[in-house]
N, C-alpha and C. Protein backbone atom coordinates (compact mmCIF):
# COMPACT_ATOMS: atom_id res chain seq x y z
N UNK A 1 -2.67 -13.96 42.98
CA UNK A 1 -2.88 -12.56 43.29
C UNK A 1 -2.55 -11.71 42.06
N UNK A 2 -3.30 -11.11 41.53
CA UNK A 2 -3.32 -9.93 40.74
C UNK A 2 -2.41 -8.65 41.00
N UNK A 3 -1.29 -8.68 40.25
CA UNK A 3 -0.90 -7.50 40.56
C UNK A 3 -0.99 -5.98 39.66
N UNK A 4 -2.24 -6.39 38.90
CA UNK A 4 -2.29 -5.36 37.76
C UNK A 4 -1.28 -4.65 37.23
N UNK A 5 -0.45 -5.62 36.93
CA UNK A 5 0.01 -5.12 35.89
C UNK A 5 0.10 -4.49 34.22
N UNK A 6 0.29 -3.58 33.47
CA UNK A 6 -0.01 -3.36 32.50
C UNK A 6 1.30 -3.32 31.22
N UNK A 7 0.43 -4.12 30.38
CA UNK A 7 1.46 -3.96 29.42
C UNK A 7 1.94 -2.84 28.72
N UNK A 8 3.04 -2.30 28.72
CA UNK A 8 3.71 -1.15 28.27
C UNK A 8 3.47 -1.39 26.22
N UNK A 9 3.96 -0.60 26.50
CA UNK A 9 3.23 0.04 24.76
C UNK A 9 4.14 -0.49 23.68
N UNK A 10 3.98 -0.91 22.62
CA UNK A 10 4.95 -1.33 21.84
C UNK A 10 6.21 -0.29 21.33
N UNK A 11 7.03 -0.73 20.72
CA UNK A 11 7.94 0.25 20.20
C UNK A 11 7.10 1.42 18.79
N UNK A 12 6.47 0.61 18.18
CA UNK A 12 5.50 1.33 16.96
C UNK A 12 4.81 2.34 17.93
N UNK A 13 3.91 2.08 18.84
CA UNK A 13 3.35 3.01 19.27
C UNK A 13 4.26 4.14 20.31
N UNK A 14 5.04 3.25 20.72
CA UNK A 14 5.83 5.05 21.42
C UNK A 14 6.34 5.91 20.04
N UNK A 15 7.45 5.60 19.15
CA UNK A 15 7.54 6.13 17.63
C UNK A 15 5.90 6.66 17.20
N UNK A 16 5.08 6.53 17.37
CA UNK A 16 3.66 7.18 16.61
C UNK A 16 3.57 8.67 17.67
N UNK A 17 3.28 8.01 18.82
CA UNK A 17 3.28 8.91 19.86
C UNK A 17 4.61 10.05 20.12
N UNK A 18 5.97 10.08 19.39
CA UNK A 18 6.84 10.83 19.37
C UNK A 18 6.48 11.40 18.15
N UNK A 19 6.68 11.16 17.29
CA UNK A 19 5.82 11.40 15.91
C UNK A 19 4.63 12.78 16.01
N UNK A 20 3.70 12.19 16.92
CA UNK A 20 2.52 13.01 16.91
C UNK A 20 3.23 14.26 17.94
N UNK A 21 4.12 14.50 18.56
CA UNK A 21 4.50 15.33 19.99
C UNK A 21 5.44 16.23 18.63
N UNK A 22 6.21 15.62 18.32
CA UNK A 22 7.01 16.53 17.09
C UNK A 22 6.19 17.46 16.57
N UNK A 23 5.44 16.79 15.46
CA UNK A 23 4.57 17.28 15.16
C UNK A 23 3.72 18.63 15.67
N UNK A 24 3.42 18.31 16.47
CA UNK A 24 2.56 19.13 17.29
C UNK A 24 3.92 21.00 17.81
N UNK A 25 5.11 20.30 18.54
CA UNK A 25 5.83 21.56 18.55
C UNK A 25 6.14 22.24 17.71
N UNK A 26 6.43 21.26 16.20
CA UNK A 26 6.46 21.90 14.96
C UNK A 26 5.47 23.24 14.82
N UNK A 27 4.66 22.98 14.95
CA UNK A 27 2.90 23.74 14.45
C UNK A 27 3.15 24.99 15.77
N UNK A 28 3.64 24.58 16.89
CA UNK A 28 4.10 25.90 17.75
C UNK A 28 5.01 26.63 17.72
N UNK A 29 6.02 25.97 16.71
CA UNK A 29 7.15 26.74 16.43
C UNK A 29 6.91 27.55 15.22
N UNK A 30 6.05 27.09 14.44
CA UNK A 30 5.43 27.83 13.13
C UNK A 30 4.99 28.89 13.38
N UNK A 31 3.75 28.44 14.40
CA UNK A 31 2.90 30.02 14.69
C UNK A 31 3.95 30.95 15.51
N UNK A 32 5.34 30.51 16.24
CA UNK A 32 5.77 31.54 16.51
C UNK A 32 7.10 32.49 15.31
N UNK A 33 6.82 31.41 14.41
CA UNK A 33 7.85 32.07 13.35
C UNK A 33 9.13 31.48 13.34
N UNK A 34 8.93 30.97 14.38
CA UNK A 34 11.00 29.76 14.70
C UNK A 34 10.93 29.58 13.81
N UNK A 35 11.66 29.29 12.49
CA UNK A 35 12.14 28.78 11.47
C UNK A 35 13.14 28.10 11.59
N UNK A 36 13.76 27.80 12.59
CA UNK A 36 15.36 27.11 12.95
C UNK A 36 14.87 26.27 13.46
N UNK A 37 13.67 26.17 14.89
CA UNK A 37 13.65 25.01 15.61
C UNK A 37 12.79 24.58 14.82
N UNK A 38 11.43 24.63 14.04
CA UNK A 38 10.80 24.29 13.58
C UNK A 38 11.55 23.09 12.79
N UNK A 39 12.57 23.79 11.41
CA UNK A 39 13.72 22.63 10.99
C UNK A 39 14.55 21.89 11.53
N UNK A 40 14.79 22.22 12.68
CA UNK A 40 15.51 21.19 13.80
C UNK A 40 14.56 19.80 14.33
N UNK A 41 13.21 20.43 14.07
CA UNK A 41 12.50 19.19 15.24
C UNK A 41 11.68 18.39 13.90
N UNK A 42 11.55 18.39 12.26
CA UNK A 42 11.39 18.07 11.44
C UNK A 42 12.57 17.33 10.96
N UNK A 43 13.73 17.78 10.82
CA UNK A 43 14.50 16.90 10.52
C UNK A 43 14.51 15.83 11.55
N UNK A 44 14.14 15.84 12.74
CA UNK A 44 13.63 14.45 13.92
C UNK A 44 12.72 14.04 13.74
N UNK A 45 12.04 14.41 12.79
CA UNK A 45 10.72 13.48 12.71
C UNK A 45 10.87 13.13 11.44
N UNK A 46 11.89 13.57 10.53
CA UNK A 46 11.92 12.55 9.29
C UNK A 46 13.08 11.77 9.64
N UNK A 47 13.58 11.68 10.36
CA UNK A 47 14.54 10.16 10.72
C UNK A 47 13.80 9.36 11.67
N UNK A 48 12.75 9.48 12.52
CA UNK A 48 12.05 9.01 13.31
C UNK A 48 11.20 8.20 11.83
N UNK A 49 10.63 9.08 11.24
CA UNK A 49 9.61 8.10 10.21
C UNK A 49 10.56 6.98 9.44
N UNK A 50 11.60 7.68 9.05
CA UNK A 50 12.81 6.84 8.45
C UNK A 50 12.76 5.61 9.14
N UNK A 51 13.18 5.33 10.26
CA UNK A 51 13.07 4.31 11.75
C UNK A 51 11.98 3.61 11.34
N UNK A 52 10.77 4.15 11.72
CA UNK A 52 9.56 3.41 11.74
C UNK A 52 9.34 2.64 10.13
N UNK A 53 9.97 3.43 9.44
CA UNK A 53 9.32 2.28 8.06
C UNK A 53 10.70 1.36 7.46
N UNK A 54 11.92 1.48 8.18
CA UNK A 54 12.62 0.82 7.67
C UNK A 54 12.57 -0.76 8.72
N UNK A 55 11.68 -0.71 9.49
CA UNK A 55 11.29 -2.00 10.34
C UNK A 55 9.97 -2.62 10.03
N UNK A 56 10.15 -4.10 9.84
CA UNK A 56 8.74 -4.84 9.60
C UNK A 56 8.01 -4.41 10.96
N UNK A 57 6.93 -3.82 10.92
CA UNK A 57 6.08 -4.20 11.90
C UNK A 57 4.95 -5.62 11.88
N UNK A 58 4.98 -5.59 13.31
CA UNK A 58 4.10 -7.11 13.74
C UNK A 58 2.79 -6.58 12.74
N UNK A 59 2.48 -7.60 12.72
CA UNK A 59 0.59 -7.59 12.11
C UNK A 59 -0.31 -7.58 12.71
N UNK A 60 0.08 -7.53 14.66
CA UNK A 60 -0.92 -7.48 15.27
C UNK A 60 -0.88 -5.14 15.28
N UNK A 61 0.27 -4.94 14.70
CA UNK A 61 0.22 -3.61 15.16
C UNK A 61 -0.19 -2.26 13.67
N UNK A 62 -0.15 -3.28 13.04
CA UNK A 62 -0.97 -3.17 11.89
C UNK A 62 -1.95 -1.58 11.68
N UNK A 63 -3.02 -2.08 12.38
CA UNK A 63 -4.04 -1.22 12.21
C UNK A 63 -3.48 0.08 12.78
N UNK A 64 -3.20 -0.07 14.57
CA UNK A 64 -2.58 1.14 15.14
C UNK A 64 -1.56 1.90 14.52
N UNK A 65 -0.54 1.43 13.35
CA UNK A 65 0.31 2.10 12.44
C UNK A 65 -0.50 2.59 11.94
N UNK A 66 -1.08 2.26 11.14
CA UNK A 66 -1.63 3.11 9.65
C UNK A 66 -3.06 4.07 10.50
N UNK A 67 -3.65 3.91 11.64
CA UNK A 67 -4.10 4.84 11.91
C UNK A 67 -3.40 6.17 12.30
N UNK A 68 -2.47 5.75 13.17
CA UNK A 68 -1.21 6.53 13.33
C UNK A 68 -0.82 7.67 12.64
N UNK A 69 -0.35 7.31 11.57
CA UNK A 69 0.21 7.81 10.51
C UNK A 69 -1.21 8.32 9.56
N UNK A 70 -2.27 7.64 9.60
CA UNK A 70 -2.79 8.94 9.03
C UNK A 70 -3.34 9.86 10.06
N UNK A 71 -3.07 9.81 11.08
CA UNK A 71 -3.14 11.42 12.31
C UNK A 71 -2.01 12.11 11.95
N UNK A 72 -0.89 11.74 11.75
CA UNK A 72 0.36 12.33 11.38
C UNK A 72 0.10 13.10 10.35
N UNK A 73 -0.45 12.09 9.23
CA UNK A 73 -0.59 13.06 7.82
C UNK A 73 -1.56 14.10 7.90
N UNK A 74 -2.47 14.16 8.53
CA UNK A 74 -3.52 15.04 8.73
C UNK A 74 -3.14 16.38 9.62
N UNK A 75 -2.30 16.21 10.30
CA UNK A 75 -1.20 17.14 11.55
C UNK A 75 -0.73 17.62 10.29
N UNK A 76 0.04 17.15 9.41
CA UNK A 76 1.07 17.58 8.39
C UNK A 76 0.54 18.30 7.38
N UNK A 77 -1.08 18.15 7.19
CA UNK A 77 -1.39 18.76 6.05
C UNK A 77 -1.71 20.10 6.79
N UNK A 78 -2.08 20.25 7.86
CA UNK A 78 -2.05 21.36 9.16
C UNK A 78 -0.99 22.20 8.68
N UNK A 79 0.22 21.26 8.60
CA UNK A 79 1.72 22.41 9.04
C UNK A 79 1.67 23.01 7.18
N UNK A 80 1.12 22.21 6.46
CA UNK A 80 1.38 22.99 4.70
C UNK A 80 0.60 23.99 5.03
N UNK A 81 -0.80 23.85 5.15
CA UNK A 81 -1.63 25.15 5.17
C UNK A 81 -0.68 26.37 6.10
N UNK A 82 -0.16 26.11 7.51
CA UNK A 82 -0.05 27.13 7.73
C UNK A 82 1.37 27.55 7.19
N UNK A 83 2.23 27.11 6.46
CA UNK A 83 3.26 27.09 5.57
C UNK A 83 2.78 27.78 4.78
N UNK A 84 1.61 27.32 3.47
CA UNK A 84 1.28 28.12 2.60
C UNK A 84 0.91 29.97 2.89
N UNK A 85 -0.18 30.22 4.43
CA UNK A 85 -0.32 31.04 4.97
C UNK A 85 0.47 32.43 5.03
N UNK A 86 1.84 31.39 5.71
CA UNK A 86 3.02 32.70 6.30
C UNK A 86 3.46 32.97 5.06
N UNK A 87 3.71 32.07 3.76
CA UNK A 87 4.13 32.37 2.29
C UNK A 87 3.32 33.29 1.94
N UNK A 88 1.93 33.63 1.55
CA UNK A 88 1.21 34.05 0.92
C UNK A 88 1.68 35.52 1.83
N UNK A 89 1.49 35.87 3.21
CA UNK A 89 1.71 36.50 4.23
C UNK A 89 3.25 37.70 3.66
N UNK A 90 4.01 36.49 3.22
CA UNK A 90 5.22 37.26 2.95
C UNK A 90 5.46 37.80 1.13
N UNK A 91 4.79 36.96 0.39
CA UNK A 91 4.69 37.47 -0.75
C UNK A 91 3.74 38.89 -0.90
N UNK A 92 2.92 38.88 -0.02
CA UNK A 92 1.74 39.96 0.38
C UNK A 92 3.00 41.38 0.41
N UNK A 93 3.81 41.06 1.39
CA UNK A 93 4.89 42.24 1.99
C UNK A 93 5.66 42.37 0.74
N UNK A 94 6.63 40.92 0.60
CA UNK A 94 7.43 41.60 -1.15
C UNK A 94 6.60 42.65 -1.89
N UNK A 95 5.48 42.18 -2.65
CA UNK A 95 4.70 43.60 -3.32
C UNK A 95 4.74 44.49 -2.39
N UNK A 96 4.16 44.99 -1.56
CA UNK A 96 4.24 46.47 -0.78
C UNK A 96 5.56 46.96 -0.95
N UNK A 97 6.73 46.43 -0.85
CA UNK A 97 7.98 47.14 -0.81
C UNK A 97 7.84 47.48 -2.15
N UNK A 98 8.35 46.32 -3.16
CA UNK A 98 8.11 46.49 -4.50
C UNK A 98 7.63 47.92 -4.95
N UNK A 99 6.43 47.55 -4.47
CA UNK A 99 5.18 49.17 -5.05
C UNK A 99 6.24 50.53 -4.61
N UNK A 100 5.83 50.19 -2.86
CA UNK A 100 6.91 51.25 -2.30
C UNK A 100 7.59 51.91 -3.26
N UNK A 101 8.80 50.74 -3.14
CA UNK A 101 10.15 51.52 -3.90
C UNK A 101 9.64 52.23 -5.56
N UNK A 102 8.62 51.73 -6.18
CA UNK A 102 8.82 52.49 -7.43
C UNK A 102 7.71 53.50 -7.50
N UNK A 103 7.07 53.90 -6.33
CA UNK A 103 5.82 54.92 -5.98
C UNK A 103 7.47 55.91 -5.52
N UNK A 104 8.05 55.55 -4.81
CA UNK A 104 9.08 56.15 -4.28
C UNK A 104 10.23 56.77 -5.46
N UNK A 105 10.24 56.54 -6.80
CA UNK A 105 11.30 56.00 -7.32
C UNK A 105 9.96 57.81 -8.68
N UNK A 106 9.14 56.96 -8.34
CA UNK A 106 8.16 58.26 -9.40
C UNK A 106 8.57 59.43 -8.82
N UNK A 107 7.99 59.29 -7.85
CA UNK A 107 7.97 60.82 -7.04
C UNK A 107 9.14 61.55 -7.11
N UNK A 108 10.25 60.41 -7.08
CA UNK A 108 11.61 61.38 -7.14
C UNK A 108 11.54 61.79 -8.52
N UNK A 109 11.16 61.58 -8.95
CA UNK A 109 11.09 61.32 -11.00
C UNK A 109 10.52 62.70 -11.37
N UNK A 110 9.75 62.95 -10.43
CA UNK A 110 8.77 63.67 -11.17
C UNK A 110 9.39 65.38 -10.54
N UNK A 111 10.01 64.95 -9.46
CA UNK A 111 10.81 66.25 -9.07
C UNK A 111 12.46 66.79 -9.45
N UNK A 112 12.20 65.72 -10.19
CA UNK A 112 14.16 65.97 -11.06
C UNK A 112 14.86 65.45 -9.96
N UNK A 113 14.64 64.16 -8.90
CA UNK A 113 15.53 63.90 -8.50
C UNK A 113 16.63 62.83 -9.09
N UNK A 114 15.38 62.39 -10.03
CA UNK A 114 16.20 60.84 -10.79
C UNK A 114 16.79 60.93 -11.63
């Protein structure tokens, strides 16, 4: 009798699959600006990767790693762009103040306040 049973997932693939879930809150914690949890749930996914490559994996699990991991890297090149984004975003604002203050800094200048 068949009891359909199914084989549960290897250890590589739950680690890929935590991996990819990190990942992923990362990129929601970005777009909301968390900067704390964002570094909280990255530093768990670089000891999680730590984990995964300081163990031989089987050779039957082979392929599913390295596909894995390049979904990961491709997620990750996700989180630079929108990294680069909020940078560019905030260097955008430094100049405006910048300007500000010395548009601000004339004007007083020009009225004998300076």
């Amino acid at each position: 009798m068949n009891t359909g049973s199914v084989a549960s997932p290897s250890p590589i693939a739950e680690q890929l699959a935590t991996l990819k879930t990190l990942t992923q809150q990362i990129r929601e914690f970005l777009l909301l600006q968390d900067w704390n949890a964002a570094t909280d749930l990255d530093l768990k996914r670089r000891g999680l990767l730590a984990e995964l490559f300081d163990r031989q994996a089987p050779a039957a699990d082979l392929p599913a790693l390295v596909a894995g991991l390049r979904e990961v890297v491709a997620m990750n090149d996700e989180l630079l762009g929108l990294m680069a984004h909020h940078r560019r975003a905030l260097d955008r604002e430094v100049d405006l103040l910048a300007n500000a203050k010395r548009m601000g800094k004339a004007y007083l200048g020009e009225r004998g306040h300076g």
